[in-house]
C-alpha atoms as a PDB file:
ATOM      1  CA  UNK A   1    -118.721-216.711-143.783  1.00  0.00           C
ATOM      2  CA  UNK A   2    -120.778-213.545-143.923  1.00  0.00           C
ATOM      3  CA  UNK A   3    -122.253-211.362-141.596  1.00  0.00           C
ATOM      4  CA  UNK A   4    -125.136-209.983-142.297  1.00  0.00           C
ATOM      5  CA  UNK A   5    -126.169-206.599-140.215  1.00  0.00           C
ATOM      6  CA  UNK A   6    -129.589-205.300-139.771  1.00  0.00           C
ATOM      7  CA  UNK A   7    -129.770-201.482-138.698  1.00  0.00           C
ATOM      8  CA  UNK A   8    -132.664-199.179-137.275  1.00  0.00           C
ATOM      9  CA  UNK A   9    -134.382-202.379-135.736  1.00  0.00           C
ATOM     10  CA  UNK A  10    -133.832-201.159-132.414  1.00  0.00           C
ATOM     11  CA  UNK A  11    -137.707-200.167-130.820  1.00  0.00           C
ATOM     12  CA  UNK A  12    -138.749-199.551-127.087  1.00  0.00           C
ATOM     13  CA  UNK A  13    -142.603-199.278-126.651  1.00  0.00           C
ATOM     14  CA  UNK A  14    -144.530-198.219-123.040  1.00  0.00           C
ATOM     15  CA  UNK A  15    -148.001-199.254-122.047  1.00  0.00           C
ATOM     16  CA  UNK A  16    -149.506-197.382-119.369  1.00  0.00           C
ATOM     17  CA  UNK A  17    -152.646-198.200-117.487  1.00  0.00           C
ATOM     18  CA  UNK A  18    -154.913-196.612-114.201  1.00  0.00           C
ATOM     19  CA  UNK A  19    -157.248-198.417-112.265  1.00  0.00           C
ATOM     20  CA  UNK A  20    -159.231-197.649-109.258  1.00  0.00           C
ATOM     21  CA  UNK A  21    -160.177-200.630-106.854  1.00  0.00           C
ATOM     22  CA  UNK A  22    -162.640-200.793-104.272  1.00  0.00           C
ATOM     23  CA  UNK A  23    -160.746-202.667-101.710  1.00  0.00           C
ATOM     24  CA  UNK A  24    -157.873-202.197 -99.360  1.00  0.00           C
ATOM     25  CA  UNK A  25    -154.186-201.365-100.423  1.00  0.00           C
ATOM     26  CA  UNK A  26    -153.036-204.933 -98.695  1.00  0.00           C
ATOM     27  CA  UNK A  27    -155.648-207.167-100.479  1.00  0.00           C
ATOM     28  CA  UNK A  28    -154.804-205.903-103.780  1.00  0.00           C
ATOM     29  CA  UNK A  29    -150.599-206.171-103.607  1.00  0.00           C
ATOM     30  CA  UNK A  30    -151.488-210.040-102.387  1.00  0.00           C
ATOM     31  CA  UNK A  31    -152.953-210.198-105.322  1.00  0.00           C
ATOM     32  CA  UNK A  32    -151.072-209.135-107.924  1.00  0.00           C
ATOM     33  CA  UNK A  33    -148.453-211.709-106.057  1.00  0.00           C
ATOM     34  CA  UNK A  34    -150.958-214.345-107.057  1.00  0.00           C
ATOM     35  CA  UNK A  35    -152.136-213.340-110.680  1.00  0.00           C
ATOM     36  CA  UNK A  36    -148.658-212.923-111.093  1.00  0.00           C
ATOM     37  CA  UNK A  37    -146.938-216.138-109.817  1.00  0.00           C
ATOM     38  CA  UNK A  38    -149.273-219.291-109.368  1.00  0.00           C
ATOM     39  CA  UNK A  39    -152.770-217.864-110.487  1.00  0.00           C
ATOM     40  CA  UNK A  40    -151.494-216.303-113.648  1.00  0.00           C
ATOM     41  CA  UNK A  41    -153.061-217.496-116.807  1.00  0.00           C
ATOM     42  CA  UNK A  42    -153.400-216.366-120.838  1.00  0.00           C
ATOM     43  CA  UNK A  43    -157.583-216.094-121.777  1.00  0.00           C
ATOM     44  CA  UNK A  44    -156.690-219.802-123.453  1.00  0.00           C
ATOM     45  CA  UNK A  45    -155.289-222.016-120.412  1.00  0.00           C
ATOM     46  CA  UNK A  46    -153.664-221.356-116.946  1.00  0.00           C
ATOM     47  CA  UNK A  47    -149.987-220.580-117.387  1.00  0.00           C
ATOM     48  CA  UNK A  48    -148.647-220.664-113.206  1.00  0.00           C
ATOM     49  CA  UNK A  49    -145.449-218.536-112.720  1.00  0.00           C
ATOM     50  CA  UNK A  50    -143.272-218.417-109.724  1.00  0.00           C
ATOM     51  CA  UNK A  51    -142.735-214.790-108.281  1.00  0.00           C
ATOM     52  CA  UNK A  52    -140.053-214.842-105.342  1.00  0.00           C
ATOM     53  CA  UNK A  53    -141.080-211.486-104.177  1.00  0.00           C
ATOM     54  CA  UNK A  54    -138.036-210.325-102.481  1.00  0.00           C
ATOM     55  CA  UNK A  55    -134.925-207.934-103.598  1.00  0.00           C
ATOM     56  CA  UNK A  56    -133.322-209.719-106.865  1.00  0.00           C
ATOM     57  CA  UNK A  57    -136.149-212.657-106.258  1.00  0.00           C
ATOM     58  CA  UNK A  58    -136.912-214.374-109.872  1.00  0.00           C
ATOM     59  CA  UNK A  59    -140.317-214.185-111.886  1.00  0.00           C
ATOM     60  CA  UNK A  60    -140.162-217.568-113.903  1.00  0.00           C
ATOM     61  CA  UNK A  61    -142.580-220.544-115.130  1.00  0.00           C
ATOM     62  CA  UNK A  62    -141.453-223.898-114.464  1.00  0.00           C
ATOM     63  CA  UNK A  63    -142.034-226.238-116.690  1.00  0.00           C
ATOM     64  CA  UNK A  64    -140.757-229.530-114.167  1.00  0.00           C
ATOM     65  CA  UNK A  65    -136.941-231.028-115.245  1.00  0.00           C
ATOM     66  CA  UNK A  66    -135.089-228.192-115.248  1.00  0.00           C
ATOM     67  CA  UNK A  67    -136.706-226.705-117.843  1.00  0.00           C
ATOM     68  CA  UNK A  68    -139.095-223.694-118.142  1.00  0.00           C
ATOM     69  CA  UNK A  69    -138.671-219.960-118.905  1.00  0.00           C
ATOM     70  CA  UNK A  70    -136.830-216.475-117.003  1.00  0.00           C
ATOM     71  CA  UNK A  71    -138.978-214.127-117.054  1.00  0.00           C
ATOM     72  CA  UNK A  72    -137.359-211.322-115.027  1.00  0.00           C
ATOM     73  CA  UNK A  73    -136.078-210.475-111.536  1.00  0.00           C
ATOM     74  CA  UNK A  74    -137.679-208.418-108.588  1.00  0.00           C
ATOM     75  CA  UNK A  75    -136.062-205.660-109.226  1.00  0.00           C
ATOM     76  CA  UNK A  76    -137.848-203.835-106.007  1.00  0.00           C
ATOM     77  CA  UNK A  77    -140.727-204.895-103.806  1.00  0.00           C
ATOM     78  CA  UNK A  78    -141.770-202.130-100.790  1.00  0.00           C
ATOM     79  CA  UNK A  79    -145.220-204.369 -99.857  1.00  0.00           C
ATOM     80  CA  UNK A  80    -147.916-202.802-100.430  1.00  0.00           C
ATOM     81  CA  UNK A  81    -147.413-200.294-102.332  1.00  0.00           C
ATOM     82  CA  UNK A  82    -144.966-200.986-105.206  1.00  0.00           C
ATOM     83  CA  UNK A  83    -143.721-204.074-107.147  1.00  0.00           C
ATOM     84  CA  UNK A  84    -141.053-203.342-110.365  1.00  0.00           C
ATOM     85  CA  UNK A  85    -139.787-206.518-112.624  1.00  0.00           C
ATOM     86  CA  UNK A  86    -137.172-206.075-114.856  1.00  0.00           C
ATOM     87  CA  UNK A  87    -135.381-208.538-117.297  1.00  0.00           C
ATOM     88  CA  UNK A  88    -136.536-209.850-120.616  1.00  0.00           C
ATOM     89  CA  UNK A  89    -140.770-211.231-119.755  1.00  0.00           C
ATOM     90  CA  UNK A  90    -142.320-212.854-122.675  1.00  0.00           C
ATOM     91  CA  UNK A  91    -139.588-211.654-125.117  1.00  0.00           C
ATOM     92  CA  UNK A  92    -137.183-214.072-126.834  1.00  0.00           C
ATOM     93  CA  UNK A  93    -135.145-211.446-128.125  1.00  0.00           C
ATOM     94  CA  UNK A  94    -131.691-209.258-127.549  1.00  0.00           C
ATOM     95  CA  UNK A  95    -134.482-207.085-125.299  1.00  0.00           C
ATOM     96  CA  UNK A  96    -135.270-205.942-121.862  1.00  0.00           C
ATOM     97  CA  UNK A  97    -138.392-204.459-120.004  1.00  0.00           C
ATOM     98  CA  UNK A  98    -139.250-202.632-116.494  1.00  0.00           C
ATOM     99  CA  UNK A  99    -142.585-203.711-115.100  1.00  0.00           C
ATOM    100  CA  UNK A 100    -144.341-201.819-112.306  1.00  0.00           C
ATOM    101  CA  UNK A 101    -146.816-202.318-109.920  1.00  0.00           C
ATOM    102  CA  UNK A 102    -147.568-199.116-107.862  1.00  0.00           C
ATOM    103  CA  UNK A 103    -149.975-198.643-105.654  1.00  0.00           C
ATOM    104  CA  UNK A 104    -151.490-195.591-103.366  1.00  0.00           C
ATOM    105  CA  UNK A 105    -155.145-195.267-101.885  1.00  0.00           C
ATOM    106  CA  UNK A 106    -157.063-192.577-101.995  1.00  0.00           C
ATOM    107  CA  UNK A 107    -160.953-192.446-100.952  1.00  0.00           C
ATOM    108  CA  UNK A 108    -161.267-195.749 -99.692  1.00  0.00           C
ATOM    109  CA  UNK A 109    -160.699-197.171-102.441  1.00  0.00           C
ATOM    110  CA  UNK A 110    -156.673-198.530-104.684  1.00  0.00           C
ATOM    111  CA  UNK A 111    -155.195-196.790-107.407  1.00  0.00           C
ATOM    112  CA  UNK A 112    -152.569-199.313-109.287  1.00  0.00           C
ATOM    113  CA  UNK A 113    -150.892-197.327-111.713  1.00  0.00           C
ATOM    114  CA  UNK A 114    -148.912-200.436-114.485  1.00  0.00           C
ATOM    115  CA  UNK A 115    -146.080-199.322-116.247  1.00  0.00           C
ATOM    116  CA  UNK A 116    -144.515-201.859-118.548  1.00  0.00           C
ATOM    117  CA  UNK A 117    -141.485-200.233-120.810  1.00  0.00           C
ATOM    118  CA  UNK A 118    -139.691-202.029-123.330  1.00  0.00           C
ATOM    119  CA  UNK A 119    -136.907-201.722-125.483  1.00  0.00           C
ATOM    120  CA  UNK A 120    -134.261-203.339-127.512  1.00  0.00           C
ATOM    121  CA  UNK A 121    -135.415-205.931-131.067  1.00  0.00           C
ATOM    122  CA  UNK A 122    -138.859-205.538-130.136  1.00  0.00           C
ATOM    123  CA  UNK A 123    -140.874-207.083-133.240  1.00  0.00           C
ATOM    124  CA  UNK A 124    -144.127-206.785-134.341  1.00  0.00           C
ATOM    125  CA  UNK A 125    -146.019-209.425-131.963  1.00  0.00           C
ATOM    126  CA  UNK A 126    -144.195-208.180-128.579  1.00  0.00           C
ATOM    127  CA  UNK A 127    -145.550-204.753-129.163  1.00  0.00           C
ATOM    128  CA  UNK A 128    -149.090-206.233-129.284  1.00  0.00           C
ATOM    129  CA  UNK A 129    -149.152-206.877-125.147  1.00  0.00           C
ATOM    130  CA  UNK A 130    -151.393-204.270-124.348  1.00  0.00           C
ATOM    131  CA  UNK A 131    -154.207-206.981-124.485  1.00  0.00           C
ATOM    132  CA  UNK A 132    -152.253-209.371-122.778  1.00  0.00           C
ATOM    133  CA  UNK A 133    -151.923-206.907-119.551  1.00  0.00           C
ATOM    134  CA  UNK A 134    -155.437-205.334-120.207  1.00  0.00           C
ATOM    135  CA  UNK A 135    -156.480-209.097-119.156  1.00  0.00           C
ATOM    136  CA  UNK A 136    -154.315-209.807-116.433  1.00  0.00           C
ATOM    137  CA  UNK A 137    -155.083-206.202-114.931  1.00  0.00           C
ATOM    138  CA  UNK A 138    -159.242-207.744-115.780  1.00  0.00           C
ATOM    139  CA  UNK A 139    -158.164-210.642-113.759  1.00  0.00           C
ATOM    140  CA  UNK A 140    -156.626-209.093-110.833  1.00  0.00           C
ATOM    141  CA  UNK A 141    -159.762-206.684-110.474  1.00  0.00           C
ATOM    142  CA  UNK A 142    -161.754-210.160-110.697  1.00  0.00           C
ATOM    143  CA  UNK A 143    -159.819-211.920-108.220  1.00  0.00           C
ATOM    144  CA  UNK A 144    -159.916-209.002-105.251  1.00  0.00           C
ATOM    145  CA  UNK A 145    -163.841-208.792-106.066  1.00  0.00           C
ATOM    146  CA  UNK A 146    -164.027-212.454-105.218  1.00  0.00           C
ATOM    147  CA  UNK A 147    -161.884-211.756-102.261  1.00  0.00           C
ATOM    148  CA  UNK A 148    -164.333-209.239-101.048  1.00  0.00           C
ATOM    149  CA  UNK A 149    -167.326-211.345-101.704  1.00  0.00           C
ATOM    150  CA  UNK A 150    -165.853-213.828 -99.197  1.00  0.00           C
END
């Protein structure tokens, strides 16, 4: 049998993204916890994910049976001001990312600064995510102005 070997496939990618939210430092962490874990969704149906936010706690979906999907472990949580994921997300490939969540506020008002870095046999449609987190970031802004409404 032969072996066939691939080289210079090897890519990392980072996205970086800002925002400033008008609302406390507490409400927005508890939210990312939710749009995260059992509010997440895709713009085409809801896709719920458990987050065990804790020290080595799993990010997963379950998908009933035994079966579902790893997504990544907590790889540190200091509530409210920083969440970090690492393992391999949405990638079915030899591949792992760092996710993170950090927050600070300044003027009244949250800064979340997301970091996701990637690297390893990133192809072609993993390094297309930006618009995936550009919505859940969308979403979490959404969910904490709903919050405040209430």
């Amino acid at each position: 049998m032969a072996a066939t070997v691939i080289e210079g496939v090897l890519h990392a990618f980072e996205i970086v993204k800002e925002e400033r939210i008008a609302a406390p430092i507490e409400i927005v962490f508890e939210t990312i916890l939710e749009q995260m874990g059992p509010l997440n969704s895709t713009p085409e149906k809801p896709m719920p994910m458990v987050l065990e936010a804790w020290p080595g706690g799993r990010w997963y979906r379950d998908l009933g049976n035994d079966s579902g999907h790893f997504w990544g472990n907590v790889q540190a949580i200091k509530a409210p001001s920083l969440l970090e994921i690492s393992g391999p997300l949405f990638m079915s490939n030899p591949a792992v990312s760092n996710l993170q969540y950090r927050l600070t506020e300044e003027d009244g008002e949250t800064v979340m600064r997301f970091r996701h870095r990637a690297m390893g046999w990133v192809g072609d449609q993993e390094r297309g995510v930006d618009a995936g987190w550009s919505n859940m970031i969308e979403r979490i802004r959404e969910a904490v102005a709903e919050r405040a409404r209430k």
